[in-house]
N, C-alpha and C. Protein backbone atom coordinates (compact mmCIF):
# COMPACT_ATOMS: atom_id res chain seq x y z
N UNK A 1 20.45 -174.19 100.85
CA UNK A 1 21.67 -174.95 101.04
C UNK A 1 21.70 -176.14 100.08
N UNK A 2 21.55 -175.80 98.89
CA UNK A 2 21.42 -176.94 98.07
C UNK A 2 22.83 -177.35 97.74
N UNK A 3 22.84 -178.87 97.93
CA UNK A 3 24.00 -179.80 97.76
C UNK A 3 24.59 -180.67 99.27
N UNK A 4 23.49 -179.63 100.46
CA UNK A 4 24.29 -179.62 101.60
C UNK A 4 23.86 -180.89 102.63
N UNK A 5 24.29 -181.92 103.07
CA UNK A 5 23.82 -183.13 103.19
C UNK A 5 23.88 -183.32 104.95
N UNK A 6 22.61 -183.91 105.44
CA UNK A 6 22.57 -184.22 106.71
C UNK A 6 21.93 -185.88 106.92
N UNK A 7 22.28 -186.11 108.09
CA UNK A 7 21.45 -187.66 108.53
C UNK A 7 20.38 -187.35 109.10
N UNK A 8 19.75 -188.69 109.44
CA UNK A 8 18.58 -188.77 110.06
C UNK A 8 18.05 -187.58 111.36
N UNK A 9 19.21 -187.38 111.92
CA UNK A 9 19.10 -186.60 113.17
C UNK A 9 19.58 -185.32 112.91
N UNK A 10 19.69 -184.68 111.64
CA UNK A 10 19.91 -183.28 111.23
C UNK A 10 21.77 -183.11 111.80
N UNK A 11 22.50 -184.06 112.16
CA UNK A 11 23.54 -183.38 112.63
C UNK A 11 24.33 -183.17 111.51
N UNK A 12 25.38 -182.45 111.39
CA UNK A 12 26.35 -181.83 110.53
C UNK A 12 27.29 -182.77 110.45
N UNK A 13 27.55 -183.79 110.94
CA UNK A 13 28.49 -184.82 110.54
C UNK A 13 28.66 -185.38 109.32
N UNK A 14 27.10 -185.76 108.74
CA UNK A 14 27.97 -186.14 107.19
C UNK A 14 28.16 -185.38 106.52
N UNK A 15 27.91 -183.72 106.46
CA UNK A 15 28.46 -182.86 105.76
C UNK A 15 30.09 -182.75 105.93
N UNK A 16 30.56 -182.82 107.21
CA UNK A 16 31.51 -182.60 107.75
C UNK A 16 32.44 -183.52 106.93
N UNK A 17 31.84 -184.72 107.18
CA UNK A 17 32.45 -186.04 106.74
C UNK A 17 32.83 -186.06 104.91
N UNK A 18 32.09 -185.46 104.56
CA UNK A 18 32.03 -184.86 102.94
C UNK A 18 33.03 -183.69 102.62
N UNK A 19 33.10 -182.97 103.48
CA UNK A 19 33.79 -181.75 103.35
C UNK A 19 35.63 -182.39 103.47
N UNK A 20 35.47 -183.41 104.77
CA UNK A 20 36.78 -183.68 104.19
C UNK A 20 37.42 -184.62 103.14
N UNK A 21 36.54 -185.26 102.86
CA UNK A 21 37.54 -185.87 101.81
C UNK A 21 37.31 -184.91 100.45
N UNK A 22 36.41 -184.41 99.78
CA UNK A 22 36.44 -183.26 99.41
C UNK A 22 37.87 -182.58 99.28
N UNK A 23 37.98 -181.60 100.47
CA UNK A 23 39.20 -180.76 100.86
C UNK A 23 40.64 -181.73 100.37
N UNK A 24 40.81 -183.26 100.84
CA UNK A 24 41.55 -184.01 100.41
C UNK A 24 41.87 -183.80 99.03
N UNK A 25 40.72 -184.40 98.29
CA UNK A 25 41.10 -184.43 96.83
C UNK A 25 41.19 -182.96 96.32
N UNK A 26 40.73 -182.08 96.77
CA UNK A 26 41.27 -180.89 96.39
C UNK A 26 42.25 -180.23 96.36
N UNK A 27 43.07 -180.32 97.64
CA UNK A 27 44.70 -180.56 97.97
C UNK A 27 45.54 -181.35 96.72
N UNK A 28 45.55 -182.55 96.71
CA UNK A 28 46.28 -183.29 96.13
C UNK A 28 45.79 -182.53 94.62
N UNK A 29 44.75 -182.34 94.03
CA UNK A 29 44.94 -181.78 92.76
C UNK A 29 45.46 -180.29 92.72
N UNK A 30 45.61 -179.68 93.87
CA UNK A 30 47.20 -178.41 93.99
C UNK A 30 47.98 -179.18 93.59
N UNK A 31 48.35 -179.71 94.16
CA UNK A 31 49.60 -180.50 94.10
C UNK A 31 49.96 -180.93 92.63
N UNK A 32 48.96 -181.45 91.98
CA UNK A 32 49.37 -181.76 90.99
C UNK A 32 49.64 -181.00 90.05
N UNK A 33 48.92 -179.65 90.08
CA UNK A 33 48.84 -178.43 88.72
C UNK A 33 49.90 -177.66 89.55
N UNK A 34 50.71 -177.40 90.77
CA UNK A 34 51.48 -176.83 90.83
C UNK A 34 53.23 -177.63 90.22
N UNK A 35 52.75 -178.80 89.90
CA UNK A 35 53.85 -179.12 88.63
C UNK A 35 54.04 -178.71 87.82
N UNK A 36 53.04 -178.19 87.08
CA UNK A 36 53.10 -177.54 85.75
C UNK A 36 52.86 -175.96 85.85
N UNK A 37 52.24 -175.28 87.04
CA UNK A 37 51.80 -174.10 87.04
C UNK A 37 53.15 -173.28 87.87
N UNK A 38 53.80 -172.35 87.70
CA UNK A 38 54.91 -171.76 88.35
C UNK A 38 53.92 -170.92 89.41
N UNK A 39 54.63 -170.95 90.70
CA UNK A 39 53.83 -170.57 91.86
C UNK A 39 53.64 -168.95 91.74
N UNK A 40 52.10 -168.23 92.05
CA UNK A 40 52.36 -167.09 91.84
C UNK A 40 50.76 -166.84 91.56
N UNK A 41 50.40 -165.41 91.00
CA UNK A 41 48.94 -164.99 90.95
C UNK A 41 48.10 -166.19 90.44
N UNK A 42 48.23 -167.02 89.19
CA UNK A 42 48.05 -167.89 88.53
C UNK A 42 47.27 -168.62 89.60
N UNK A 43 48.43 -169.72 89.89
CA UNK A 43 48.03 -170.84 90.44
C UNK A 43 47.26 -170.26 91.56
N UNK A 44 47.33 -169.41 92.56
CA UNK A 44 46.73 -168.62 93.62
C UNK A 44 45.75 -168.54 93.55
N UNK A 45 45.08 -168.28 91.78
CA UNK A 45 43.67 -168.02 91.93
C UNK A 45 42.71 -169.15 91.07
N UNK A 46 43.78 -170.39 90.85
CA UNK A 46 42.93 -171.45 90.46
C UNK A 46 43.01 -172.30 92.05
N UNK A 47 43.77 -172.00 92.77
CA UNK A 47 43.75 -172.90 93.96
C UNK A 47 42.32 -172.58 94.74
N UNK A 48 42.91 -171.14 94.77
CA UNK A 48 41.03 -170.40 95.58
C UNK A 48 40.03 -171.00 94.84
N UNK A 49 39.85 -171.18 93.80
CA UNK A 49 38.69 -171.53 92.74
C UNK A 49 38.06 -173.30 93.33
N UNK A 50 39.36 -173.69 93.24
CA UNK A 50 38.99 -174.87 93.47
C UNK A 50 38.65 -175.60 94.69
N UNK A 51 39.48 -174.83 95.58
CA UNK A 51 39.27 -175.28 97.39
C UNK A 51 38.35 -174.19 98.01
N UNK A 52 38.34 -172.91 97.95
CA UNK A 52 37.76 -172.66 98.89
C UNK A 52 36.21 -172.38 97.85
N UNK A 53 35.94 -172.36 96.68
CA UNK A 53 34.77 -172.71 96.21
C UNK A 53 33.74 -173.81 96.58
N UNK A 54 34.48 -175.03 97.07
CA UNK A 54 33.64 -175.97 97.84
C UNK A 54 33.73 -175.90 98.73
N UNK A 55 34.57 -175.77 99.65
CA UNK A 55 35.25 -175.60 101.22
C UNK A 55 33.98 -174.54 102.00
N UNK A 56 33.85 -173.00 101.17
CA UNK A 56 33.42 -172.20 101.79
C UNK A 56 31.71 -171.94 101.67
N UNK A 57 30.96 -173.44 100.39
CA UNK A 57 29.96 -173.42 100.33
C UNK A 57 28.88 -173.55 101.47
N UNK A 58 28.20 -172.41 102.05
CA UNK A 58 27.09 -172.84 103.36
C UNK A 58 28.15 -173.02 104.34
N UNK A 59 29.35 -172.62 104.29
CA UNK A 59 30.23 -173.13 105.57
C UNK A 59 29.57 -172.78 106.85
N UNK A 60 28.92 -172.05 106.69
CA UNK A 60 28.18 -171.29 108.25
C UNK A 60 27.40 -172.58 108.93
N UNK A 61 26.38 -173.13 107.74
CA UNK A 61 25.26 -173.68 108.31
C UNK A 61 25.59 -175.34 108.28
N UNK A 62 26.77 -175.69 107.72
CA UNK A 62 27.43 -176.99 107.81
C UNK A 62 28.20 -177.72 108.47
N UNK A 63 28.81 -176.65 108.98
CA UNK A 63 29.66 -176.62 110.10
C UNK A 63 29.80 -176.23 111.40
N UNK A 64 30.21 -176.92 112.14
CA UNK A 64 30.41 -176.09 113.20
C UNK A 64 31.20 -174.76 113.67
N UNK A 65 30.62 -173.65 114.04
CA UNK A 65 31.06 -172.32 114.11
C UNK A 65 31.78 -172.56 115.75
N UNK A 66 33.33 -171.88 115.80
CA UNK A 66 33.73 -171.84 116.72
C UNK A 66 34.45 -170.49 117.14
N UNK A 67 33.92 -169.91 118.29
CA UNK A 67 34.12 -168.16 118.56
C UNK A 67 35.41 -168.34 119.30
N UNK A 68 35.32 -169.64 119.89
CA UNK A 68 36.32 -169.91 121.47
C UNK A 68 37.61 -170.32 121.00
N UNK A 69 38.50 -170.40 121.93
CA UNK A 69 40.00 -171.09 121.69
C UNK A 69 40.05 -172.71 121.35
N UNK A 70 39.11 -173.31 120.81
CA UNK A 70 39.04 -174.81 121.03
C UNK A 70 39.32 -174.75 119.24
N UNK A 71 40.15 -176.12 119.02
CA UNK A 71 40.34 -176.46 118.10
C UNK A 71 39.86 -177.54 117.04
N UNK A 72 39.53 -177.32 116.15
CA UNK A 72 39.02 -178.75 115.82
C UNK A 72 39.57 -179.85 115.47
N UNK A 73 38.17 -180.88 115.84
CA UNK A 73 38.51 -182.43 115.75
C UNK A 73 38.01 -183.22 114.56
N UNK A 74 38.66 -184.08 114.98
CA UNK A 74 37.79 -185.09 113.69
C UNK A 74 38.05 -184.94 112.19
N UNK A 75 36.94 -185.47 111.60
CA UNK A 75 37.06 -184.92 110.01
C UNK A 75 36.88 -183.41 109.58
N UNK A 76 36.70 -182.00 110.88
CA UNK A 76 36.72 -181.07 110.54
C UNK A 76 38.16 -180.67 110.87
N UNK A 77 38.73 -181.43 111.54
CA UNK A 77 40.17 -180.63 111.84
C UNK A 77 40.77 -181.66 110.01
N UNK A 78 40.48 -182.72 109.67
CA UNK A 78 41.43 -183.11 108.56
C UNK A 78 41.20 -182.49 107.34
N UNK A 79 39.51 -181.85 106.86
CA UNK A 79 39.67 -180.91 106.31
C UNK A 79 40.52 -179.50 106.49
N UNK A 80 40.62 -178.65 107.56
CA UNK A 80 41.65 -178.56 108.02
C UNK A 80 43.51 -178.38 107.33
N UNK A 81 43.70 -179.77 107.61
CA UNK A 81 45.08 -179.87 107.24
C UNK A 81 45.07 -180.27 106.00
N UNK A 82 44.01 -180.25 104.88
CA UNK A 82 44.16 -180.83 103.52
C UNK A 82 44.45 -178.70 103.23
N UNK A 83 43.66 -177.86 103.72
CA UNK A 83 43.73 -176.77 103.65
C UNK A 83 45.25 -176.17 103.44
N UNK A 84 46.08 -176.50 104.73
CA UNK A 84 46.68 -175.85 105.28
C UNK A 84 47.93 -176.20 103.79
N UNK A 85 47.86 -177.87 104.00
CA UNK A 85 48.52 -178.51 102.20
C UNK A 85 48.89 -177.43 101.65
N UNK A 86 47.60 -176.75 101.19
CA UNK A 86 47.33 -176.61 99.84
C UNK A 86 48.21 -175.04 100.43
N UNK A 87 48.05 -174.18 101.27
CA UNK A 87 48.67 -173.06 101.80
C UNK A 87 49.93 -173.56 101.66
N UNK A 88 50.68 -174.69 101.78
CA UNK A 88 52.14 -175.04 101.76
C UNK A 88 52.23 -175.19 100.39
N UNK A 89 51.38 -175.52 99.46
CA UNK A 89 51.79 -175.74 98.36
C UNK A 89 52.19 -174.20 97.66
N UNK A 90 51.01 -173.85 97.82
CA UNK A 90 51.55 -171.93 97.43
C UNK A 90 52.58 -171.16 97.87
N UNK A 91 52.89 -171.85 99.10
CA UNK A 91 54.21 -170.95 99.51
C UNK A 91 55.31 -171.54 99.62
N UNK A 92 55.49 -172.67 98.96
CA UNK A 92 56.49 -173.70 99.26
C UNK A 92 57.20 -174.08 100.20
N UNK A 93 56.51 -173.75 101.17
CA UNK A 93 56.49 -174.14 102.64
C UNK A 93 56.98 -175.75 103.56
N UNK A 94 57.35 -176.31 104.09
CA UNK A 94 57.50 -177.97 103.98
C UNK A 94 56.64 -177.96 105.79
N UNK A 95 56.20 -179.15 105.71
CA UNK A 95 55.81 -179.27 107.03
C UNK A 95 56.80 -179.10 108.32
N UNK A 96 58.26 -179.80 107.83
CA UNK A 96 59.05 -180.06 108.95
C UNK A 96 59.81 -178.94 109.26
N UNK A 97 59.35 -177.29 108.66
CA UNK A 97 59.70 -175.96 108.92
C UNK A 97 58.90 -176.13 109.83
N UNK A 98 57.43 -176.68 110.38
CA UNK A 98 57.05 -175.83 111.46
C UNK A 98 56.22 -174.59 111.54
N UNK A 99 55.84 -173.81 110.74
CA UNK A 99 55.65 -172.64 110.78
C UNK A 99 53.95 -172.83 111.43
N UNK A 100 54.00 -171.57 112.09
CA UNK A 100 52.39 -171.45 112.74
C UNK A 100 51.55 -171.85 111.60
N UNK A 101 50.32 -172.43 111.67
CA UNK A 101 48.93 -172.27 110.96
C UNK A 101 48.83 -170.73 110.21
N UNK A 102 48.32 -170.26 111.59
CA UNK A 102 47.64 -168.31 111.47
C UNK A 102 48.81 -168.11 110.04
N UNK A 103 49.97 -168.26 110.84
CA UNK A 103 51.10 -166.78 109.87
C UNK A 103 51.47 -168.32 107.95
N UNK A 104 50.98 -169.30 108.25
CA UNK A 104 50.97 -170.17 107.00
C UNK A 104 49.88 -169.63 106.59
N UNK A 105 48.97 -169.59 106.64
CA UNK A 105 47.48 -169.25 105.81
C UNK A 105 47.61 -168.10 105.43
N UNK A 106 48.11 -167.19 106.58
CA UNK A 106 48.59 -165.60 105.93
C UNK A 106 49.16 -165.14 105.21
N UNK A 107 50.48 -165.87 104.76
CA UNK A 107 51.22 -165.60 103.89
C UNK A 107 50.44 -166.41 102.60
N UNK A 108 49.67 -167.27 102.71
CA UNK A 108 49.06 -168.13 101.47
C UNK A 108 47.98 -167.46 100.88
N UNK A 109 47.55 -166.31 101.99
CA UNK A 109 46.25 -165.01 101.66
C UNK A 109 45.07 -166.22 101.60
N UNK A 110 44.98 -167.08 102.14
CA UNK A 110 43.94 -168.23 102.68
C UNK A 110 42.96 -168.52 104.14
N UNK A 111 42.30 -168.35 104.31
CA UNK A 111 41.29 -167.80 105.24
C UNK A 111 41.04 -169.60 105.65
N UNK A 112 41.24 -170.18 107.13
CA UNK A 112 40.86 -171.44 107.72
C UNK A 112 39.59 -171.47 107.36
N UNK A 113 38.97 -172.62 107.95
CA UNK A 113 37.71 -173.06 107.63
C UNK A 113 37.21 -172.24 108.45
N UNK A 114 37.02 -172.00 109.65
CA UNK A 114 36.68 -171.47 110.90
C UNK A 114 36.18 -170.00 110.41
N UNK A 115 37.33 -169.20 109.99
CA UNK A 115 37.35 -167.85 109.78
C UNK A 115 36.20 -167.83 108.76
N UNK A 116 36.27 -168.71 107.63
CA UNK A 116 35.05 -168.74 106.55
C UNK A 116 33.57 -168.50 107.21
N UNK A 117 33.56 -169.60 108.45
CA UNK A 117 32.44 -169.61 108.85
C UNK A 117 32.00 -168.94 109.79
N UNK A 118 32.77 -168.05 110.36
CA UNK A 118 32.21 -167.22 111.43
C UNK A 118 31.95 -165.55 110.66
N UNK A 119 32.37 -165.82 109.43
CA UNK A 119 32.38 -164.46 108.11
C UNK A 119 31.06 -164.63 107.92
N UNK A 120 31.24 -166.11 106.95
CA UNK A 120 29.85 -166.16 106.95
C UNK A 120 28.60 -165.70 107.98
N UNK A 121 28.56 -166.59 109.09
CA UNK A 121 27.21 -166.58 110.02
C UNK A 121 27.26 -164.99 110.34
N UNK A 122 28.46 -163.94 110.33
CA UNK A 122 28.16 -162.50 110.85
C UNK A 122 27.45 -162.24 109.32
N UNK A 123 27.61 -162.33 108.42
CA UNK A 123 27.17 -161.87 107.17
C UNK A 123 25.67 -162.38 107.14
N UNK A 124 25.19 -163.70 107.61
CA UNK A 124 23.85 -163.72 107.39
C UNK A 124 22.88 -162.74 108.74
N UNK A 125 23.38 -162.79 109.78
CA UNK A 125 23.05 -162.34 110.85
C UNK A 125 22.73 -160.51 109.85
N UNK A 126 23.29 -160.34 109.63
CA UNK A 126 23.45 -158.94 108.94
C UNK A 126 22.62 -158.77 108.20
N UNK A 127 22.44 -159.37 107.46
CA UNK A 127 21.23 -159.59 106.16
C UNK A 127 19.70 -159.98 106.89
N UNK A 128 20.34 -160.99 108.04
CA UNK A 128 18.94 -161.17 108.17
C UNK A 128 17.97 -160.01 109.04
N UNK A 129 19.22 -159.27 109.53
CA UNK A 129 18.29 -157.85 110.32
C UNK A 129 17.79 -157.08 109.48
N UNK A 130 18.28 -156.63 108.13
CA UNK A 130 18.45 -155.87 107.29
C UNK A 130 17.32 -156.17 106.03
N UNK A 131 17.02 -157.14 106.09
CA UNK A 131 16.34 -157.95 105.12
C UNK A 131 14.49 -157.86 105.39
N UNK A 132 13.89 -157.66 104.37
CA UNK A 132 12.43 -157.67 104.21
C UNK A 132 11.68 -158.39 103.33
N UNK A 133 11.89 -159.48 103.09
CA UNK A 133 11.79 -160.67 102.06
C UNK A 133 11.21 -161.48 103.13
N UNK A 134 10.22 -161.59 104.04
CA UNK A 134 9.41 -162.30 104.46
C UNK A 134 7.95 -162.14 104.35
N UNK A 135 6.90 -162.27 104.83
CA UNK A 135 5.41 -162.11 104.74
C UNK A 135 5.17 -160.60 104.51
N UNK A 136 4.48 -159.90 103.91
CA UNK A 136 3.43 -158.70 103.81
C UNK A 136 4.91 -157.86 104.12
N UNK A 137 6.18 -158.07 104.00
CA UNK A 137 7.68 -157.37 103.92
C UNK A 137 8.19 -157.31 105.57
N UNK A 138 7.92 -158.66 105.99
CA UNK A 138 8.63 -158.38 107.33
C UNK A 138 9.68 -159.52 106.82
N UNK A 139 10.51 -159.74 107.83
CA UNK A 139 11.80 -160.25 107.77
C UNK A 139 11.76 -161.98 108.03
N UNK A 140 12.43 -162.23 106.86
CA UNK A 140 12.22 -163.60 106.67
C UNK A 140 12.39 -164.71 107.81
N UNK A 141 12.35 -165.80 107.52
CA UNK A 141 12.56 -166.69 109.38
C UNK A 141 13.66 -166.68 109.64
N UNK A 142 14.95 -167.04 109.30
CA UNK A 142 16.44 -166.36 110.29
C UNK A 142 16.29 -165.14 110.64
N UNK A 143 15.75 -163.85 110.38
CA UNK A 143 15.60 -162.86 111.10
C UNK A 143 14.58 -162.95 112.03
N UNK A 144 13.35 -163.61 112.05
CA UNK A 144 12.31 -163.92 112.96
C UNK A 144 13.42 -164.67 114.04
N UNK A 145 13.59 -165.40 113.71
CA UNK A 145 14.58 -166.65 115.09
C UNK A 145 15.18 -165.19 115.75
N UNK A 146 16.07 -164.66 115.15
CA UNK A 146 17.10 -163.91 115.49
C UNK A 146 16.95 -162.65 116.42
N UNK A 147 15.99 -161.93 115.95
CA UNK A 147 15.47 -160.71 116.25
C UNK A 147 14.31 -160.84 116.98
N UNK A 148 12.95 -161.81 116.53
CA UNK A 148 11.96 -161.28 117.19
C UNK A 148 11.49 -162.35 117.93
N UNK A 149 12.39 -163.23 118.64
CA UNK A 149 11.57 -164.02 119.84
C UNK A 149 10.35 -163.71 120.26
N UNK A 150 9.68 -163.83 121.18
CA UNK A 150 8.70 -163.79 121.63
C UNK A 150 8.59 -164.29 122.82
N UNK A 151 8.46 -163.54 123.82
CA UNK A 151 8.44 -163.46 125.30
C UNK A 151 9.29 -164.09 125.60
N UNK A 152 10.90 -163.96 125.07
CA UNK A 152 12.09 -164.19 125.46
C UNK A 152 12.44 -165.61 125.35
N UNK A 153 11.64 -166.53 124.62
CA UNK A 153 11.78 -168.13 124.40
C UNK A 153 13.22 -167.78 123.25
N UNK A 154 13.88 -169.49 123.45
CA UNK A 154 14.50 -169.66 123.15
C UNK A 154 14.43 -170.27 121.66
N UNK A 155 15.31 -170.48 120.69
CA UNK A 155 15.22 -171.44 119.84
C UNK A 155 15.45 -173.14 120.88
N UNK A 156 14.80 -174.38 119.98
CA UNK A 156 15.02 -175.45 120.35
C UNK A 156 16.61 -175.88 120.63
N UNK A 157 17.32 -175.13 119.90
CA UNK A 157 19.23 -175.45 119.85
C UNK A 157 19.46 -174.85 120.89
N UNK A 158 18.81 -173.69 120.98
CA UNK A 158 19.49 -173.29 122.46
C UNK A 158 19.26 -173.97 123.64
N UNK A 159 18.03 -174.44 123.73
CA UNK A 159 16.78 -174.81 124.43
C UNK A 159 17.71 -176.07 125.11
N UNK A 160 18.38 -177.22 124.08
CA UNK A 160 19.06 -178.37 124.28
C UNK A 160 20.47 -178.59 124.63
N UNK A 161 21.03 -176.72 124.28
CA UNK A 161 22.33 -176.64 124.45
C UNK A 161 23.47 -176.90 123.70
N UNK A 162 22.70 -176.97 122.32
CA UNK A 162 23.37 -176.94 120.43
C UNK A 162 24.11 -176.00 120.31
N UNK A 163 25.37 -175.84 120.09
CA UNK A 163 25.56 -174.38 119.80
C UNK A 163 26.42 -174.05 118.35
N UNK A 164 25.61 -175.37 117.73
CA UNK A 164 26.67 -175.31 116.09
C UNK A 164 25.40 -174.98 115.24
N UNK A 165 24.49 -174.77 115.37
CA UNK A 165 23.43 -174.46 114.16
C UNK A 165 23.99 -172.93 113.68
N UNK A 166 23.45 -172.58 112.33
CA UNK A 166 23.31 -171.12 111.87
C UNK A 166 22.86 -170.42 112.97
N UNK A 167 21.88 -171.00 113.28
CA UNK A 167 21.03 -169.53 114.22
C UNK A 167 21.41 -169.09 115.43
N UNK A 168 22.24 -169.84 116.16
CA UNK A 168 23.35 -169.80 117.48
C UNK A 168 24.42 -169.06 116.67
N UNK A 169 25.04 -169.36 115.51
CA UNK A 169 26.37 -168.78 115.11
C UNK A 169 26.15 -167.71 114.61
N UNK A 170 24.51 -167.12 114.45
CA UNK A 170 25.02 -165.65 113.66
C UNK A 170 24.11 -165.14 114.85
N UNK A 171 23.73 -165.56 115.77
CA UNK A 171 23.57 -164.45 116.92
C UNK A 171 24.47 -164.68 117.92
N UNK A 172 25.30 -165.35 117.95
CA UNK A 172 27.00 -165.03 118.80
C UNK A 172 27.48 -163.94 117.89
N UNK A 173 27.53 -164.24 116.58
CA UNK A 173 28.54 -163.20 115.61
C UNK A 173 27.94 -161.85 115.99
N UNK A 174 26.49 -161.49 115.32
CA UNK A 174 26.27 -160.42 115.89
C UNK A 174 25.88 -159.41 117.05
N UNK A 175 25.98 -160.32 118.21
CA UNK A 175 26.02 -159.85 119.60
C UNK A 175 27.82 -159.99 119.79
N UNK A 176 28.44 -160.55 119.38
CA UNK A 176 30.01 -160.25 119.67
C UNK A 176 30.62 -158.78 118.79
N UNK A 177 29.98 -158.36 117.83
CA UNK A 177 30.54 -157.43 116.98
C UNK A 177 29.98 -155.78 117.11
N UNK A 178 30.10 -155.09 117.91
CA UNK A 178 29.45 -153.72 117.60
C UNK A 178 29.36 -153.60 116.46
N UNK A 179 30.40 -153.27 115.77
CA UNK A 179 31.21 -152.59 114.10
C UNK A 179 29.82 -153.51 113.27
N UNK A 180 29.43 -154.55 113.83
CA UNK A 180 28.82 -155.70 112.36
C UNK A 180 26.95 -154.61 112.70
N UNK A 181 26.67 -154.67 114.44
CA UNK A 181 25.25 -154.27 114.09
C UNK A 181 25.25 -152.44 114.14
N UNK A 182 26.07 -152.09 114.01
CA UNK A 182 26.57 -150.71 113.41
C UNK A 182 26.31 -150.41 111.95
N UNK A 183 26.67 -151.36 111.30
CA UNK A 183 26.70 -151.10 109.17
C UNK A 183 26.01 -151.17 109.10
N UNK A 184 26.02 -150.41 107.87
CA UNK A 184 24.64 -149.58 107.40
C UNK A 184 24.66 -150.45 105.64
N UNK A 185 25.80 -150.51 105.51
CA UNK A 185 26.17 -151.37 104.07
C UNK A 185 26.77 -152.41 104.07
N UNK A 186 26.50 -153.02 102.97
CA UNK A 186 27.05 -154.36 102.49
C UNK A 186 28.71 -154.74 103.09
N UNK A 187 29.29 -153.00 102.39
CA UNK A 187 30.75 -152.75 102.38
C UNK A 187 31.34 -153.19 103.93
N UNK A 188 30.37 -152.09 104.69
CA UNK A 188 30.45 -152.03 106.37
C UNK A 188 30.66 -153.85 107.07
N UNK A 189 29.33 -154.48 106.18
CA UNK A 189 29.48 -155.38 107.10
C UNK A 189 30.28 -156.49 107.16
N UNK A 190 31.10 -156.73 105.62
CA UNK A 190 31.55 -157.16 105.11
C UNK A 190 32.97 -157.03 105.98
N UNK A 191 33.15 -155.93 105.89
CA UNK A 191 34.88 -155.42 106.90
C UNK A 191 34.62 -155.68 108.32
N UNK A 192 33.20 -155.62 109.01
CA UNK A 192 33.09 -156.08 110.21
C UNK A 192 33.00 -157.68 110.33
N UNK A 193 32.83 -158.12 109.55
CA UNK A 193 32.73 -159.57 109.01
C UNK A 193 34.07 -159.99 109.23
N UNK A 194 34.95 -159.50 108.80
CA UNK A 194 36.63 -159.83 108.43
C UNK A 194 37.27 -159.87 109.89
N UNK A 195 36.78 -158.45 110.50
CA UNK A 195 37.46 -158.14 111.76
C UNK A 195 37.23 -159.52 113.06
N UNK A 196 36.15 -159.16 112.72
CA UNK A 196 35.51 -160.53 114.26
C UNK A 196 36.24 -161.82 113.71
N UNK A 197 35.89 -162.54 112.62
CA UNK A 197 36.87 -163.74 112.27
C UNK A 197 38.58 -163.51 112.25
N UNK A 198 38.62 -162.75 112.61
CA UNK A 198 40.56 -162.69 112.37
C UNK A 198 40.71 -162.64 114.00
N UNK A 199 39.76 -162.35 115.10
CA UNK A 199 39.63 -162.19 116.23
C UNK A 199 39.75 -163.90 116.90
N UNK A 200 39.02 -164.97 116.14
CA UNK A 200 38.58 -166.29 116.53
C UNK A 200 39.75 -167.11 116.23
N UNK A 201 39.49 -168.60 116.62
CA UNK A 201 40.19 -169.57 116.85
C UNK A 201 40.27 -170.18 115.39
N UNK A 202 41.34 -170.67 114.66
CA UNK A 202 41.36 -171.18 113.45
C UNK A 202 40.63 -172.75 113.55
């Protein structure tokens, strides 16, 4: 997770806190190249370049993963609405239309923060079952956490009742997904990846 920043007490807040002003200035520089850029494939795929290239970095393990109907707060909900901006900017959309979030991001072909990160954590969960890049070729430590407890102990996050770490979010993802511990490929898990996040709360 290099670049990815925590405090003293490991919580995800100053990442969080980074991510939005981040997302901010990323917005407003849509804004600015859609002056000069006519709306369309173009700008579409320098916007992705630029927002969700930082937006979607480690989103799993930076953020908080949310499976449930709860929405976010704080500086993760204002990253958030610097997002949603930048979805109005592509579709020339105005705020005081109103239009849902879900069907704004959809038509912007822009994936919330949320959806990023619950893609993500099913995608590492996936890899990490799948994966043999640990000691003498057993499975590295997110697949150890994940898979091979030991006499049914918990991780410490669970233990305290954490439920925003990686290792809580990609064993919700892959205990919520048949289709994800079904694939056999990249391809597979990737589309089971898509399905479960289009299922969750933005």
């Amino acid at each position: 997770m290099l670049g990815a920043k925590f405090d003293s007490t490991l919580s995800l807040n100053l990442n969080v806190d980074i991510m939005a002003r981040a997302a901010r200035v990323r917005a407003n520089m849509v804004v600015r190249l859609a002056k000069h850029i006519p709306r369309g494939p173009y700008l579409h795929q320098l916007a992705k370049g630029i927002v969700l290239g930082k937006l979607g970095y480690a989103v799993s393990a930076v953020t908080p993963v949310r499976f449930g109907g709860s929405n976010p707060t704080g500086p993760l909900a204002a990253a958030q609405v610097a997002l949603n901006d930048v979805a109005r900017t592509l579709t020339g959309s105005l705020r005081r239309e109103h239009i849902p979030v879900r069907d704004l991001l959809k038509s912007a072909g822009l994936p919330s923060i949320n959806t990023m990160a619950v893609r993500s954590a099913a995608m590492e969960a996936w890899k990490a079952f799948w994966s043999r890049d640990g000691e003498e070729g057993g499975r590295n430590p997110l697949g150890l956490m994940l898979f091979e407890k030991k006499n049914g102990k918990e991780t410490r996050s669970d233990a305290a009742g954490i439920a925003d770490t990686l290792v809580c979010a990609a064993r919700t993802a892959w205990n919520k997904s048949p289709q994800l511990r079904q694939a056999r490929t990249w391809r597979a898990a990737r589309d089971a990846a898509i399905a479960l996040a289009e299922g969750v709360a933005l």
